[in-house]
Protein backbone atom coordinates (compact mmCIF):
# COMPACT_ATOMS: atom_id res chain seq x y z
CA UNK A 1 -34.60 27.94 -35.32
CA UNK A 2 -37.79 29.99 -35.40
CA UNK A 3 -37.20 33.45 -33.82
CA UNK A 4 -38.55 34.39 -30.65
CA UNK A 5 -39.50 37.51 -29.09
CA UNK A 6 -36.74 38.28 -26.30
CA UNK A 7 -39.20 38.75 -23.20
CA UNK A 8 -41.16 35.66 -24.08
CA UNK A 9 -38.57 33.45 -21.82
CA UNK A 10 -38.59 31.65 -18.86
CA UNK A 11 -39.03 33.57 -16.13
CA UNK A 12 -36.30 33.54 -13.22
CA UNK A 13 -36.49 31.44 -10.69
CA UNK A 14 -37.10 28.41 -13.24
CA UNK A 15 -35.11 25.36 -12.04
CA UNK A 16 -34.58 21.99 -12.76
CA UNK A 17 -36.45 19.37 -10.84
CA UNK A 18 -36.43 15.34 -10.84
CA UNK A 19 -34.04 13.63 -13.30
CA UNK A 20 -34.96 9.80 -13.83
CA UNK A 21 -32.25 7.03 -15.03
CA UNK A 22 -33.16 3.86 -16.30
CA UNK A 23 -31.04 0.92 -14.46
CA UNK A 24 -30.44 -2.46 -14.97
CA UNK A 25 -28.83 -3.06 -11.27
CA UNK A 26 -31.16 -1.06 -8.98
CA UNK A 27 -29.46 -2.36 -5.88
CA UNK A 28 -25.50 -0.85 -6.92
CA UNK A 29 -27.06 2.08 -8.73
CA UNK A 30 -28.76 3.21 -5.60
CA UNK A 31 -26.09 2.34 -3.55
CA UNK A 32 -23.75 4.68 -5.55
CA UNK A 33 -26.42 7.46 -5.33
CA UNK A 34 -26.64 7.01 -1.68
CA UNK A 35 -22.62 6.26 -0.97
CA UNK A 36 -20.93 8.50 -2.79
CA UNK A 37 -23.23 11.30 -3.99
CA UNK A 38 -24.39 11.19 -0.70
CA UNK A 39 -28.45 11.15 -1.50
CA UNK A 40 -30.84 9.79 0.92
CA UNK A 41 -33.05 7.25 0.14
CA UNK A 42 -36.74 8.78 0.52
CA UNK A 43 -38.47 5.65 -0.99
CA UNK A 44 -37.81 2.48 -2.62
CA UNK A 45 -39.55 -0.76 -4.07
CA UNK A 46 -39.08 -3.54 -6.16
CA UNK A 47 -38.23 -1.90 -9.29
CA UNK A 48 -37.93 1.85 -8.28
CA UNK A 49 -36.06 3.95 -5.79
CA UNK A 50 -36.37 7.76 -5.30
CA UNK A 51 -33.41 9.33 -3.53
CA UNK A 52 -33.30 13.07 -2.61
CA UNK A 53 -32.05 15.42 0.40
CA UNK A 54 -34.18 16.68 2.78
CA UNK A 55 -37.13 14.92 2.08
CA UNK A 56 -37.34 16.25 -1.70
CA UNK A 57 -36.91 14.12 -4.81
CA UNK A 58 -33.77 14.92 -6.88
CA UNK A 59 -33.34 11.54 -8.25
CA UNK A 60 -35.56 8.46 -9.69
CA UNK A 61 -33.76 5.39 -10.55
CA UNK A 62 -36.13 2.58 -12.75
CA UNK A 63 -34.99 -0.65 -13.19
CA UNK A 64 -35.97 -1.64 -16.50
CA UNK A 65 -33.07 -5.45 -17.61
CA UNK A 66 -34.73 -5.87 -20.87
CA UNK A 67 -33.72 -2.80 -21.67
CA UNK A 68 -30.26 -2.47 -24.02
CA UNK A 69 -27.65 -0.94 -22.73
CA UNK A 70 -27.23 2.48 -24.27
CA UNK A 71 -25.08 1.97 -28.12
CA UNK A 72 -22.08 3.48 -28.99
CA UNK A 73 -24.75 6.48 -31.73
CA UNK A 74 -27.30 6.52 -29.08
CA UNK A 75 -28.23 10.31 -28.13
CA UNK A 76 -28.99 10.80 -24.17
CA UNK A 77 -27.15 11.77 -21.00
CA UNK A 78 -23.72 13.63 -20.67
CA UNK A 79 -24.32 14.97 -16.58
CA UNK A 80 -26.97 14.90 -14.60
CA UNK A 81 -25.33 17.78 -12.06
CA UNK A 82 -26.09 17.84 -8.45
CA UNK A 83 -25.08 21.11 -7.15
CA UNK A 84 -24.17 21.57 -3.43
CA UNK A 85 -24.47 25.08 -1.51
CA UNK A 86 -21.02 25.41 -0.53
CA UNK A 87 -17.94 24.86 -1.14
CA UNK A 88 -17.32 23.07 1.94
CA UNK A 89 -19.86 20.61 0.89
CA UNK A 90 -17.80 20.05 -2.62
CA UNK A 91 -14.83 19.39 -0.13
CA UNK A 92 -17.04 16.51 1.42
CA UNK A 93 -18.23 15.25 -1.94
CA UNK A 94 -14.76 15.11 -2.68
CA UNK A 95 -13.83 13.48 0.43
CA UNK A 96 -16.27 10.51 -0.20
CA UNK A 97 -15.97 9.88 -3.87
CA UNK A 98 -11.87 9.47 -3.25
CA UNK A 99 -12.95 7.16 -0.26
CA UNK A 100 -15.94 4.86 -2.14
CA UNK A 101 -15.29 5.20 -5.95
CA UNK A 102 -13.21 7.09 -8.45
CA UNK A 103 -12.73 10.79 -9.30
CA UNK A 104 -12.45 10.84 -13.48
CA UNK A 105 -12.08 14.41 -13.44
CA UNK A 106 -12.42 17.96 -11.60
CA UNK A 107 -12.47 21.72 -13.12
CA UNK A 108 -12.64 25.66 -12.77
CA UNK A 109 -15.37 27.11 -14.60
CA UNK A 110 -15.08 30.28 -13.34
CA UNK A 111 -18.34 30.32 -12.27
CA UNK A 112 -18.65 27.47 -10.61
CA UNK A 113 -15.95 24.47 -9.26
CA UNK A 114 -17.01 20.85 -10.10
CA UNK A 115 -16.01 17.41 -9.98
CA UNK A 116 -16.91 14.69 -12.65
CA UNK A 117 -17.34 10.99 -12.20
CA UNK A 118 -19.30 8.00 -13.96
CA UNK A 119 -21.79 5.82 -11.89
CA UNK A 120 -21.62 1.96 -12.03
CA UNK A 121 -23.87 1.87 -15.34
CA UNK A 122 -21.40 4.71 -17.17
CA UNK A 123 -23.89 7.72 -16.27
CA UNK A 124 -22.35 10.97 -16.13
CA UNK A 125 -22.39 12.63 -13.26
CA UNK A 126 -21.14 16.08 -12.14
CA UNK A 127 -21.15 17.36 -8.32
CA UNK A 128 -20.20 21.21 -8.49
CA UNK A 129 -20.84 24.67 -6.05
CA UNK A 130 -21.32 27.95 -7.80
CA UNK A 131 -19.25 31.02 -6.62
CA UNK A 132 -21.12 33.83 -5.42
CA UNK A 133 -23.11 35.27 -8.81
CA UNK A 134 -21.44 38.82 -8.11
CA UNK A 135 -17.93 37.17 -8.90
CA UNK A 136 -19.47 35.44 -12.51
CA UNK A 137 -17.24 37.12 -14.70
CA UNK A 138 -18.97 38.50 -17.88
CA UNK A 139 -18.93 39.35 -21.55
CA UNK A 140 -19.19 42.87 -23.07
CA UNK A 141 -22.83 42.01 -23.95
CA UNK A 142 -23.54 40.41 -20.68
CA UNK A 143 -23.44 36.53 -21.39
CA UNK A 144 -21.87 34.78 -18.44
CA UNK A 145 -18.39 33.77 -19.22
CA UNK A 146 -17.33 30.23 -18.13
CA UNK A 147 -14.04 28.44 -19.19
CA UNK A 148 -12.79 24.65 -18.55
CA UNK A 149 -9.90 25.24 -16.05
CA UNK A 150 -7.78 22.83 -13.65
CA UNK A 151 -9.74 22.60 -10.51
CA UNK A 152 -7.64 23.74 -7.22
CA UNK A 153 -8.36 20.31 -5.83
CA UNK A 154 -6.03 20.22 -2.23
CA UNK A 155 -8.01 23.71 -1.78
CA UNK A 156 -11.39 21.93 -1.88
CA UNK A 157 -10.54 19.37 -0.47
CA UNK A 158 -9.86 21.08 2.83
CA UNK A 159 -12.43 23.36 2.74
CA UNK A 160 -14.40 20.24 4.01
CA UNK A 161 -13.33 21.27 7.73
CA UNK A 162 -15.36 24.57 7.79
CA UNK A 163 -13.81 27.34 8.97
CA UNK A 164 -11.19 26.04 10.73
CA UNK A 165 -9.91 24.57 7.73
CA UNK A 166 -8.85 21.21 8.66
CA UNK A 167 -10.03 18.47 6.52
CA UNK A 168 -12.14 15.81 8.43
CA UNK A 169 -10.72 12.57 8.56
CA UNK A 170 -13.68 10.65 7.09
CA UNK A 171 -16.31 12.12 4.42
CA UNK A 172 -19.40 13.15 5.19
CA UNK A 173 -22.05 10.82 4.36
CA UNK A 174 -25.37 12.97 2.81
CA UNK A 175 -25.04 15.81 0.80
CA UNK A 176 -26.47 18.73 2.89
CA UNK A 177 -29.79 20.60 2.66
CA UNK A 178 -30.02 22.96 -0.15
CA UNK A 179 -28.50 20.23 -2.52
CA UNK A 180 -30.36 20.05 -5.87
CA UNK A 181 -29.73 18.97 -9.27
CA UNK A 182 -28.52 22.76 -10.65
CA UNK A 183 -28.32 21.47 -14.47
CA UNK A 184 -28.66 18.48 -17.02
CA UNK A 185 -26.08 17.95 -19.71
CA UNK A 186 -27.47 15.93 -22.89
CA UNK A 187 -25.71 14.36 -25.37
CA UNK A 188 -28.14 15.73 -28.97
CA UNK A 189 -27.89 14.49 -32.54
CA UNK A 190 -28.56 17.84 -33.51
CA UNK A 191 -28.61 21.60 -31.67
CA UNK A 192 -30.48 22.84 -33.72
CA UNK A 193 -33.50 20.53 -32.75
CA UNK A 194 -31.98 20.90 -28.93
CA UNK A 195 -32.74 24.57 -29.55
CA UNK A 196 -36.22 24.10 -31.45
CA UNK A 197 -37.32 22.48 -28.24
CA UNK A 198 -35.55 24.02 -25.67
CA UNK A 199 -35.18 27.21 -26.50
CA UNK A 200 -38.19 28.50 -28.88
CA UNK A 201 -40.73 25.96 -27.38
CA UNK A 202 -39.81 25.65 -23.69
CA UNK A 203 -38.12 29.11 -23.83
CA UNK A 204 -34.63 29.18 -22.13
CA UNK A 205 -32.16 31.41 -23.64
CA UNK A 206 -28.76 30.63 -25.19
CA UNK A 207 -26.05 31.29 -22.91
CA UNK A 208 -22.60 30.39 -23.15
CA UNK A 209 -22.24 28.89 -26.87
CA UNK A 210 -18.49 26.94 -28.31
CA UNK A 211 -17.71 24.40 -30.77
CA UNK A 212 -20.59 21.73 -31.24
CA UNK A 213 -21.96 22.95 -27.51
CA UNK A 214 -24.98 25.06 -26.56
CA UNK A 215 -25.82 26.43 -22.51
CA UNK A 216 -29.02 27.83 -21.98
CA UNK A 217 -30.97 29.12 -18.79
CA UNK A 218 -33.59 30.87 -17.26
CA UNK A 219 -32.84 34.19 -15.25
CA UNK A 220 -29.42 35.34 -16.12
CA UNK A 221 -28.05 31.06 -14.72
CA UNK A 222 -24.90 30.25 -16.00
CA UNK A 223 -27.33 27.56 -17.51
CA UNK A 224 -29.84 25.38 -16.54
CA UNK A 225 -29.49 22.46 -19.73
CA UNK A 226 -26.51 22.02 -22.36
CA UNK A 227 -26.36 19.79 -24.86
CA UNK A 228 -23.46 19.09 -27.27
CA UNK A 229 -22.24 16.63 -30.11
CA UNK A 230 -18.81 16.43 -29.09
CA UNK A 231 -19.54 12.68 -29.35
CA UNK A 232 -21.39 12.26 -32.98
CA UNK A 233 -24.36 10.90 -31.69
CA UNK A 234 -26.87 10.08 -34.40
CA UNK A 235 -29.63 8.38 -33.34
CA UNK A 236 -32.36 8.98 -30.64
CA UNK A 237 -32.33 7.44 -27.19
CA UNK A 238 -33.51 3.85 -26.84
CA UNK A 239 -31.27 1.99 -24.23
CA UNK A 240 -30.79 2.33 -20.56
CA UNK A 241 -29.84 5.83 -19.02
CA UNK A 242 -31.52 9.26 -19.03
CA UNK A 243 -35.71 8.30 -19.11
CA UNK A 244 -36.84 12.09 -18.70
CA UNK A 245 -36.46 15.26 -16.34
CA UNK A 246 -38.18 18.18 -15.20
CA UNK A 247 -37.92 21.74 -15.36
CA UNK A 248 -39.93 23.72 -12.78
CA UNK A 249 -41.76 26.74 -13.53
CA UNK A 250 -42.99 29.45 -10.99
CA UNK A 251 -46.53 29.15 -11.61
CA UNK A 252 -49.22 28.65 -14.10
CA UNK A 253 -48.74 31.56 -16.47
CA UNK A 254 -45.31 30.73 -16.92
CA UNK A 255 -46.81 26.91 -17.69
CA UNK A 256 -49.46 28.35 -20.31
CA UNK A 257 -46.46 31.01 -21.98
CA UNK A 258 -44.81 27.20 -22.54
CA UNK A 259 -47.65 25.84 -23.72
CA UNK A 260 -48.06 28.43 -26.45
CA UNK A 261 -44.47 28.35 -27.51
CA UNK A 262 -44.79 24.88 -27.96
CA UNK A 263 -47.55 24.67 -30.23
CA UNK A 264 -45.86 27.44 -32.32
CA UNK A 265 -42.68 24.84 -32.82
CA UNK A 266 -45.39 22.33 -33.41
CA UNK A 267 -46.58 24.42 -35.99
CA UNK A 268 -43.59 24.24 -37.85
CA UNK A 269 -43.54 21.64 -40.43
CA UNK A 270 -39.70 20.96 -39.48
CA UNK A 271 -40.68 20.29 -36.22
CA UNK A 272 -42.19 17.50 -34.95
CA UNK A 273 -43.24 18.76 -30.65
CA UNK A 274 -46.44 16.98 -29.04
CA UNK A 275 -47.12 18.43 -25.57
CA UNK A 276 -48.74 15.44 -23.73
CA UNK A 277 -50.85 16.92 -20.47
CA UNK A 278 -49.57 15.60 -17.40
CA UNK A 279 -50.16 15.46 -13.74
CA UNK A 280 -49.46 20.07 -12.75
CA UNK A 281 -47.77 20.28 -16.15
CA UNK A 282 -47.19 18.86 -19.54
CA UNK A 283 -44.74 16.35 -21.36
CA UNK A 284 -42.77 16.57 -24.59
CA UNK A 285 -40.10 14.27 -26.04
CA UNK A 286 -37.66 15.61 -27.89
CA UNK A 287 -36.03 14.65 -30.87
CA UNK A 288 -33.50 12.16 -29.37
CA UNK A 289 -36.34 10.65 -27.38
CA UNK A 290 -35.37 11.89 -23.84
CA UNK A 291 -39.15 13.41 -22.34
CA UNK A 292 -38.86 17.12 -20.54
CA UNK A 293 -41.41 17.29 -18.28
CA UNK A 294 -42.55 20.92 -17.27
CA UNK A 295 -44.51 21.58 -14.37
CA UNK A 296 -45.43 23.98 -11.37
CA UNK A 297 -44.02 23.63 -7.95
């Protein structure tokens, strides 16, 4: 990894914008998305639906049947990880995944409580709350600390009544206002091309780091991207699942700093980074073929 000067980052208030999946069964794919993560359909045609909350995007889904389904060494998706504002809300998301699908598993991070499941095409996807940032416990040298602890389930779960504490009988249907996808999890052949990308191009910074995992974020997040090789992935992305996502900059000089950074990696002859201009932003893919787009609000 190149090294980078420690104020050339991402500046706070960086998120993550639009993920996009490649389908093969638009119709239960959507339905999922709608049903159980509790999304509203904002648009939809033949081959494309976009689903959201409060009339903004979170989510595109592309059908795309001659498409492979995603192999066994294939690099791409771990989460896509829709955060809700409360943990009320986390008690309804609960509420409606045990009443329309399957919970595969639920955890304590300290900073944050989530739930994990797998949509009908095996897409990973995580519905979580952060804690208050004042209670993120930290390191000696600052870095958020997060751990992988059993997740006080019951307790969520009837935090879905509000105050009074009751649990409501039937699940709420949409996911609240102030929903948003709070992070992507990838699946990399290699972190140290995630970080040539990510980190010295794009410019997050390396959070929380463990065995054959790497958190990064903008701002002091617990992080906005991961990416691990738990898995031994190997080759790049071809099949069906993650197609690209965005991360959202403030404004245009935080657009340009990326810019820069990204034709320094570029640069590199170990590197191979092409910044395509697109539409309030630019495009790169990676090197397990999954594009990042980065744009302005």
């Amino acid at each position: 990894m190149t090294d980078a000067l420690p104020d050339d980052r991402l500046p706070a208030g960086t998120r993550i914008g639009r993920a996009a999946l490649r389908v093969a069964d638009l119709d239960e794919t959507t339905a999922f998305y709608r049903d159980v993560v509790g999304l509203a359909v904002l648009d939809r045609d033949g081959d494309e639906a976009v689903l959201g909350v409060d009339a903004e995007p979170l989510l595109v889904l592309r059908r795309d049947p001659d498409r492979p389904e995603r192999g066994r060494t294939e690099a791409g998706l771990f989460h896509t990880a829709f955060r809700v504002p409360s943990r009320a809300a986390l008690g309804e998301a609960l509420g409606r995944v045990r009443d329309r699908w399957r919970l595969d598993g639920a955890s304590d991070h300290l900073v944050s409580e989530a739930l994990y499941l797998d949509d009908p095409e095996g897409n990973g996807v995580e519905i979580y709350r952060d804690r208050p940032r004042e209670e993120w416990p930290t390191d000696d040298d600052g870095t958020v600390r997060m751990a992988t602890d059993p997740l006080d389930v019951e307790g969520v779960a009837a935090a879905a009544g509000g105050e009074s504490g009751e649990a409501s009988d039937s699940p709420a249907d949409h996911a609240p206002p102030g929903t948003d996808v709070g992070h992507v999890h990838l699946e990399a052949t290699s972190l140290s091309a995630f970080e040539a990308v990510y980190v010295d191009g794009i410019g997050f910074e390396i959070g929380v780091t463990g065995p054959n995992v790497r958190f990064v974020a903008a701002g002091g997040y617990h992080h906005h991207l991961a990416a691990n090789t738990w898995r031994g992935r190997t080759t790049p992305a071809t099949g069906l699942g993650l197609a690209w996502f965005e991360v959202v900059v403030p404004d245009v000089d935080a657009l340009d700093a990326v810019r820069t950074r990204l034709d320094a990696v570029a640069a590199d002859s170990d590197a191979e980074v092409a910044a395509d201009e697109r539409d309030r932003g630019i495009a790169v893919t990676d090197a397990d073929g999954i594009e990042v787009r980065v744009r302005t609000p």
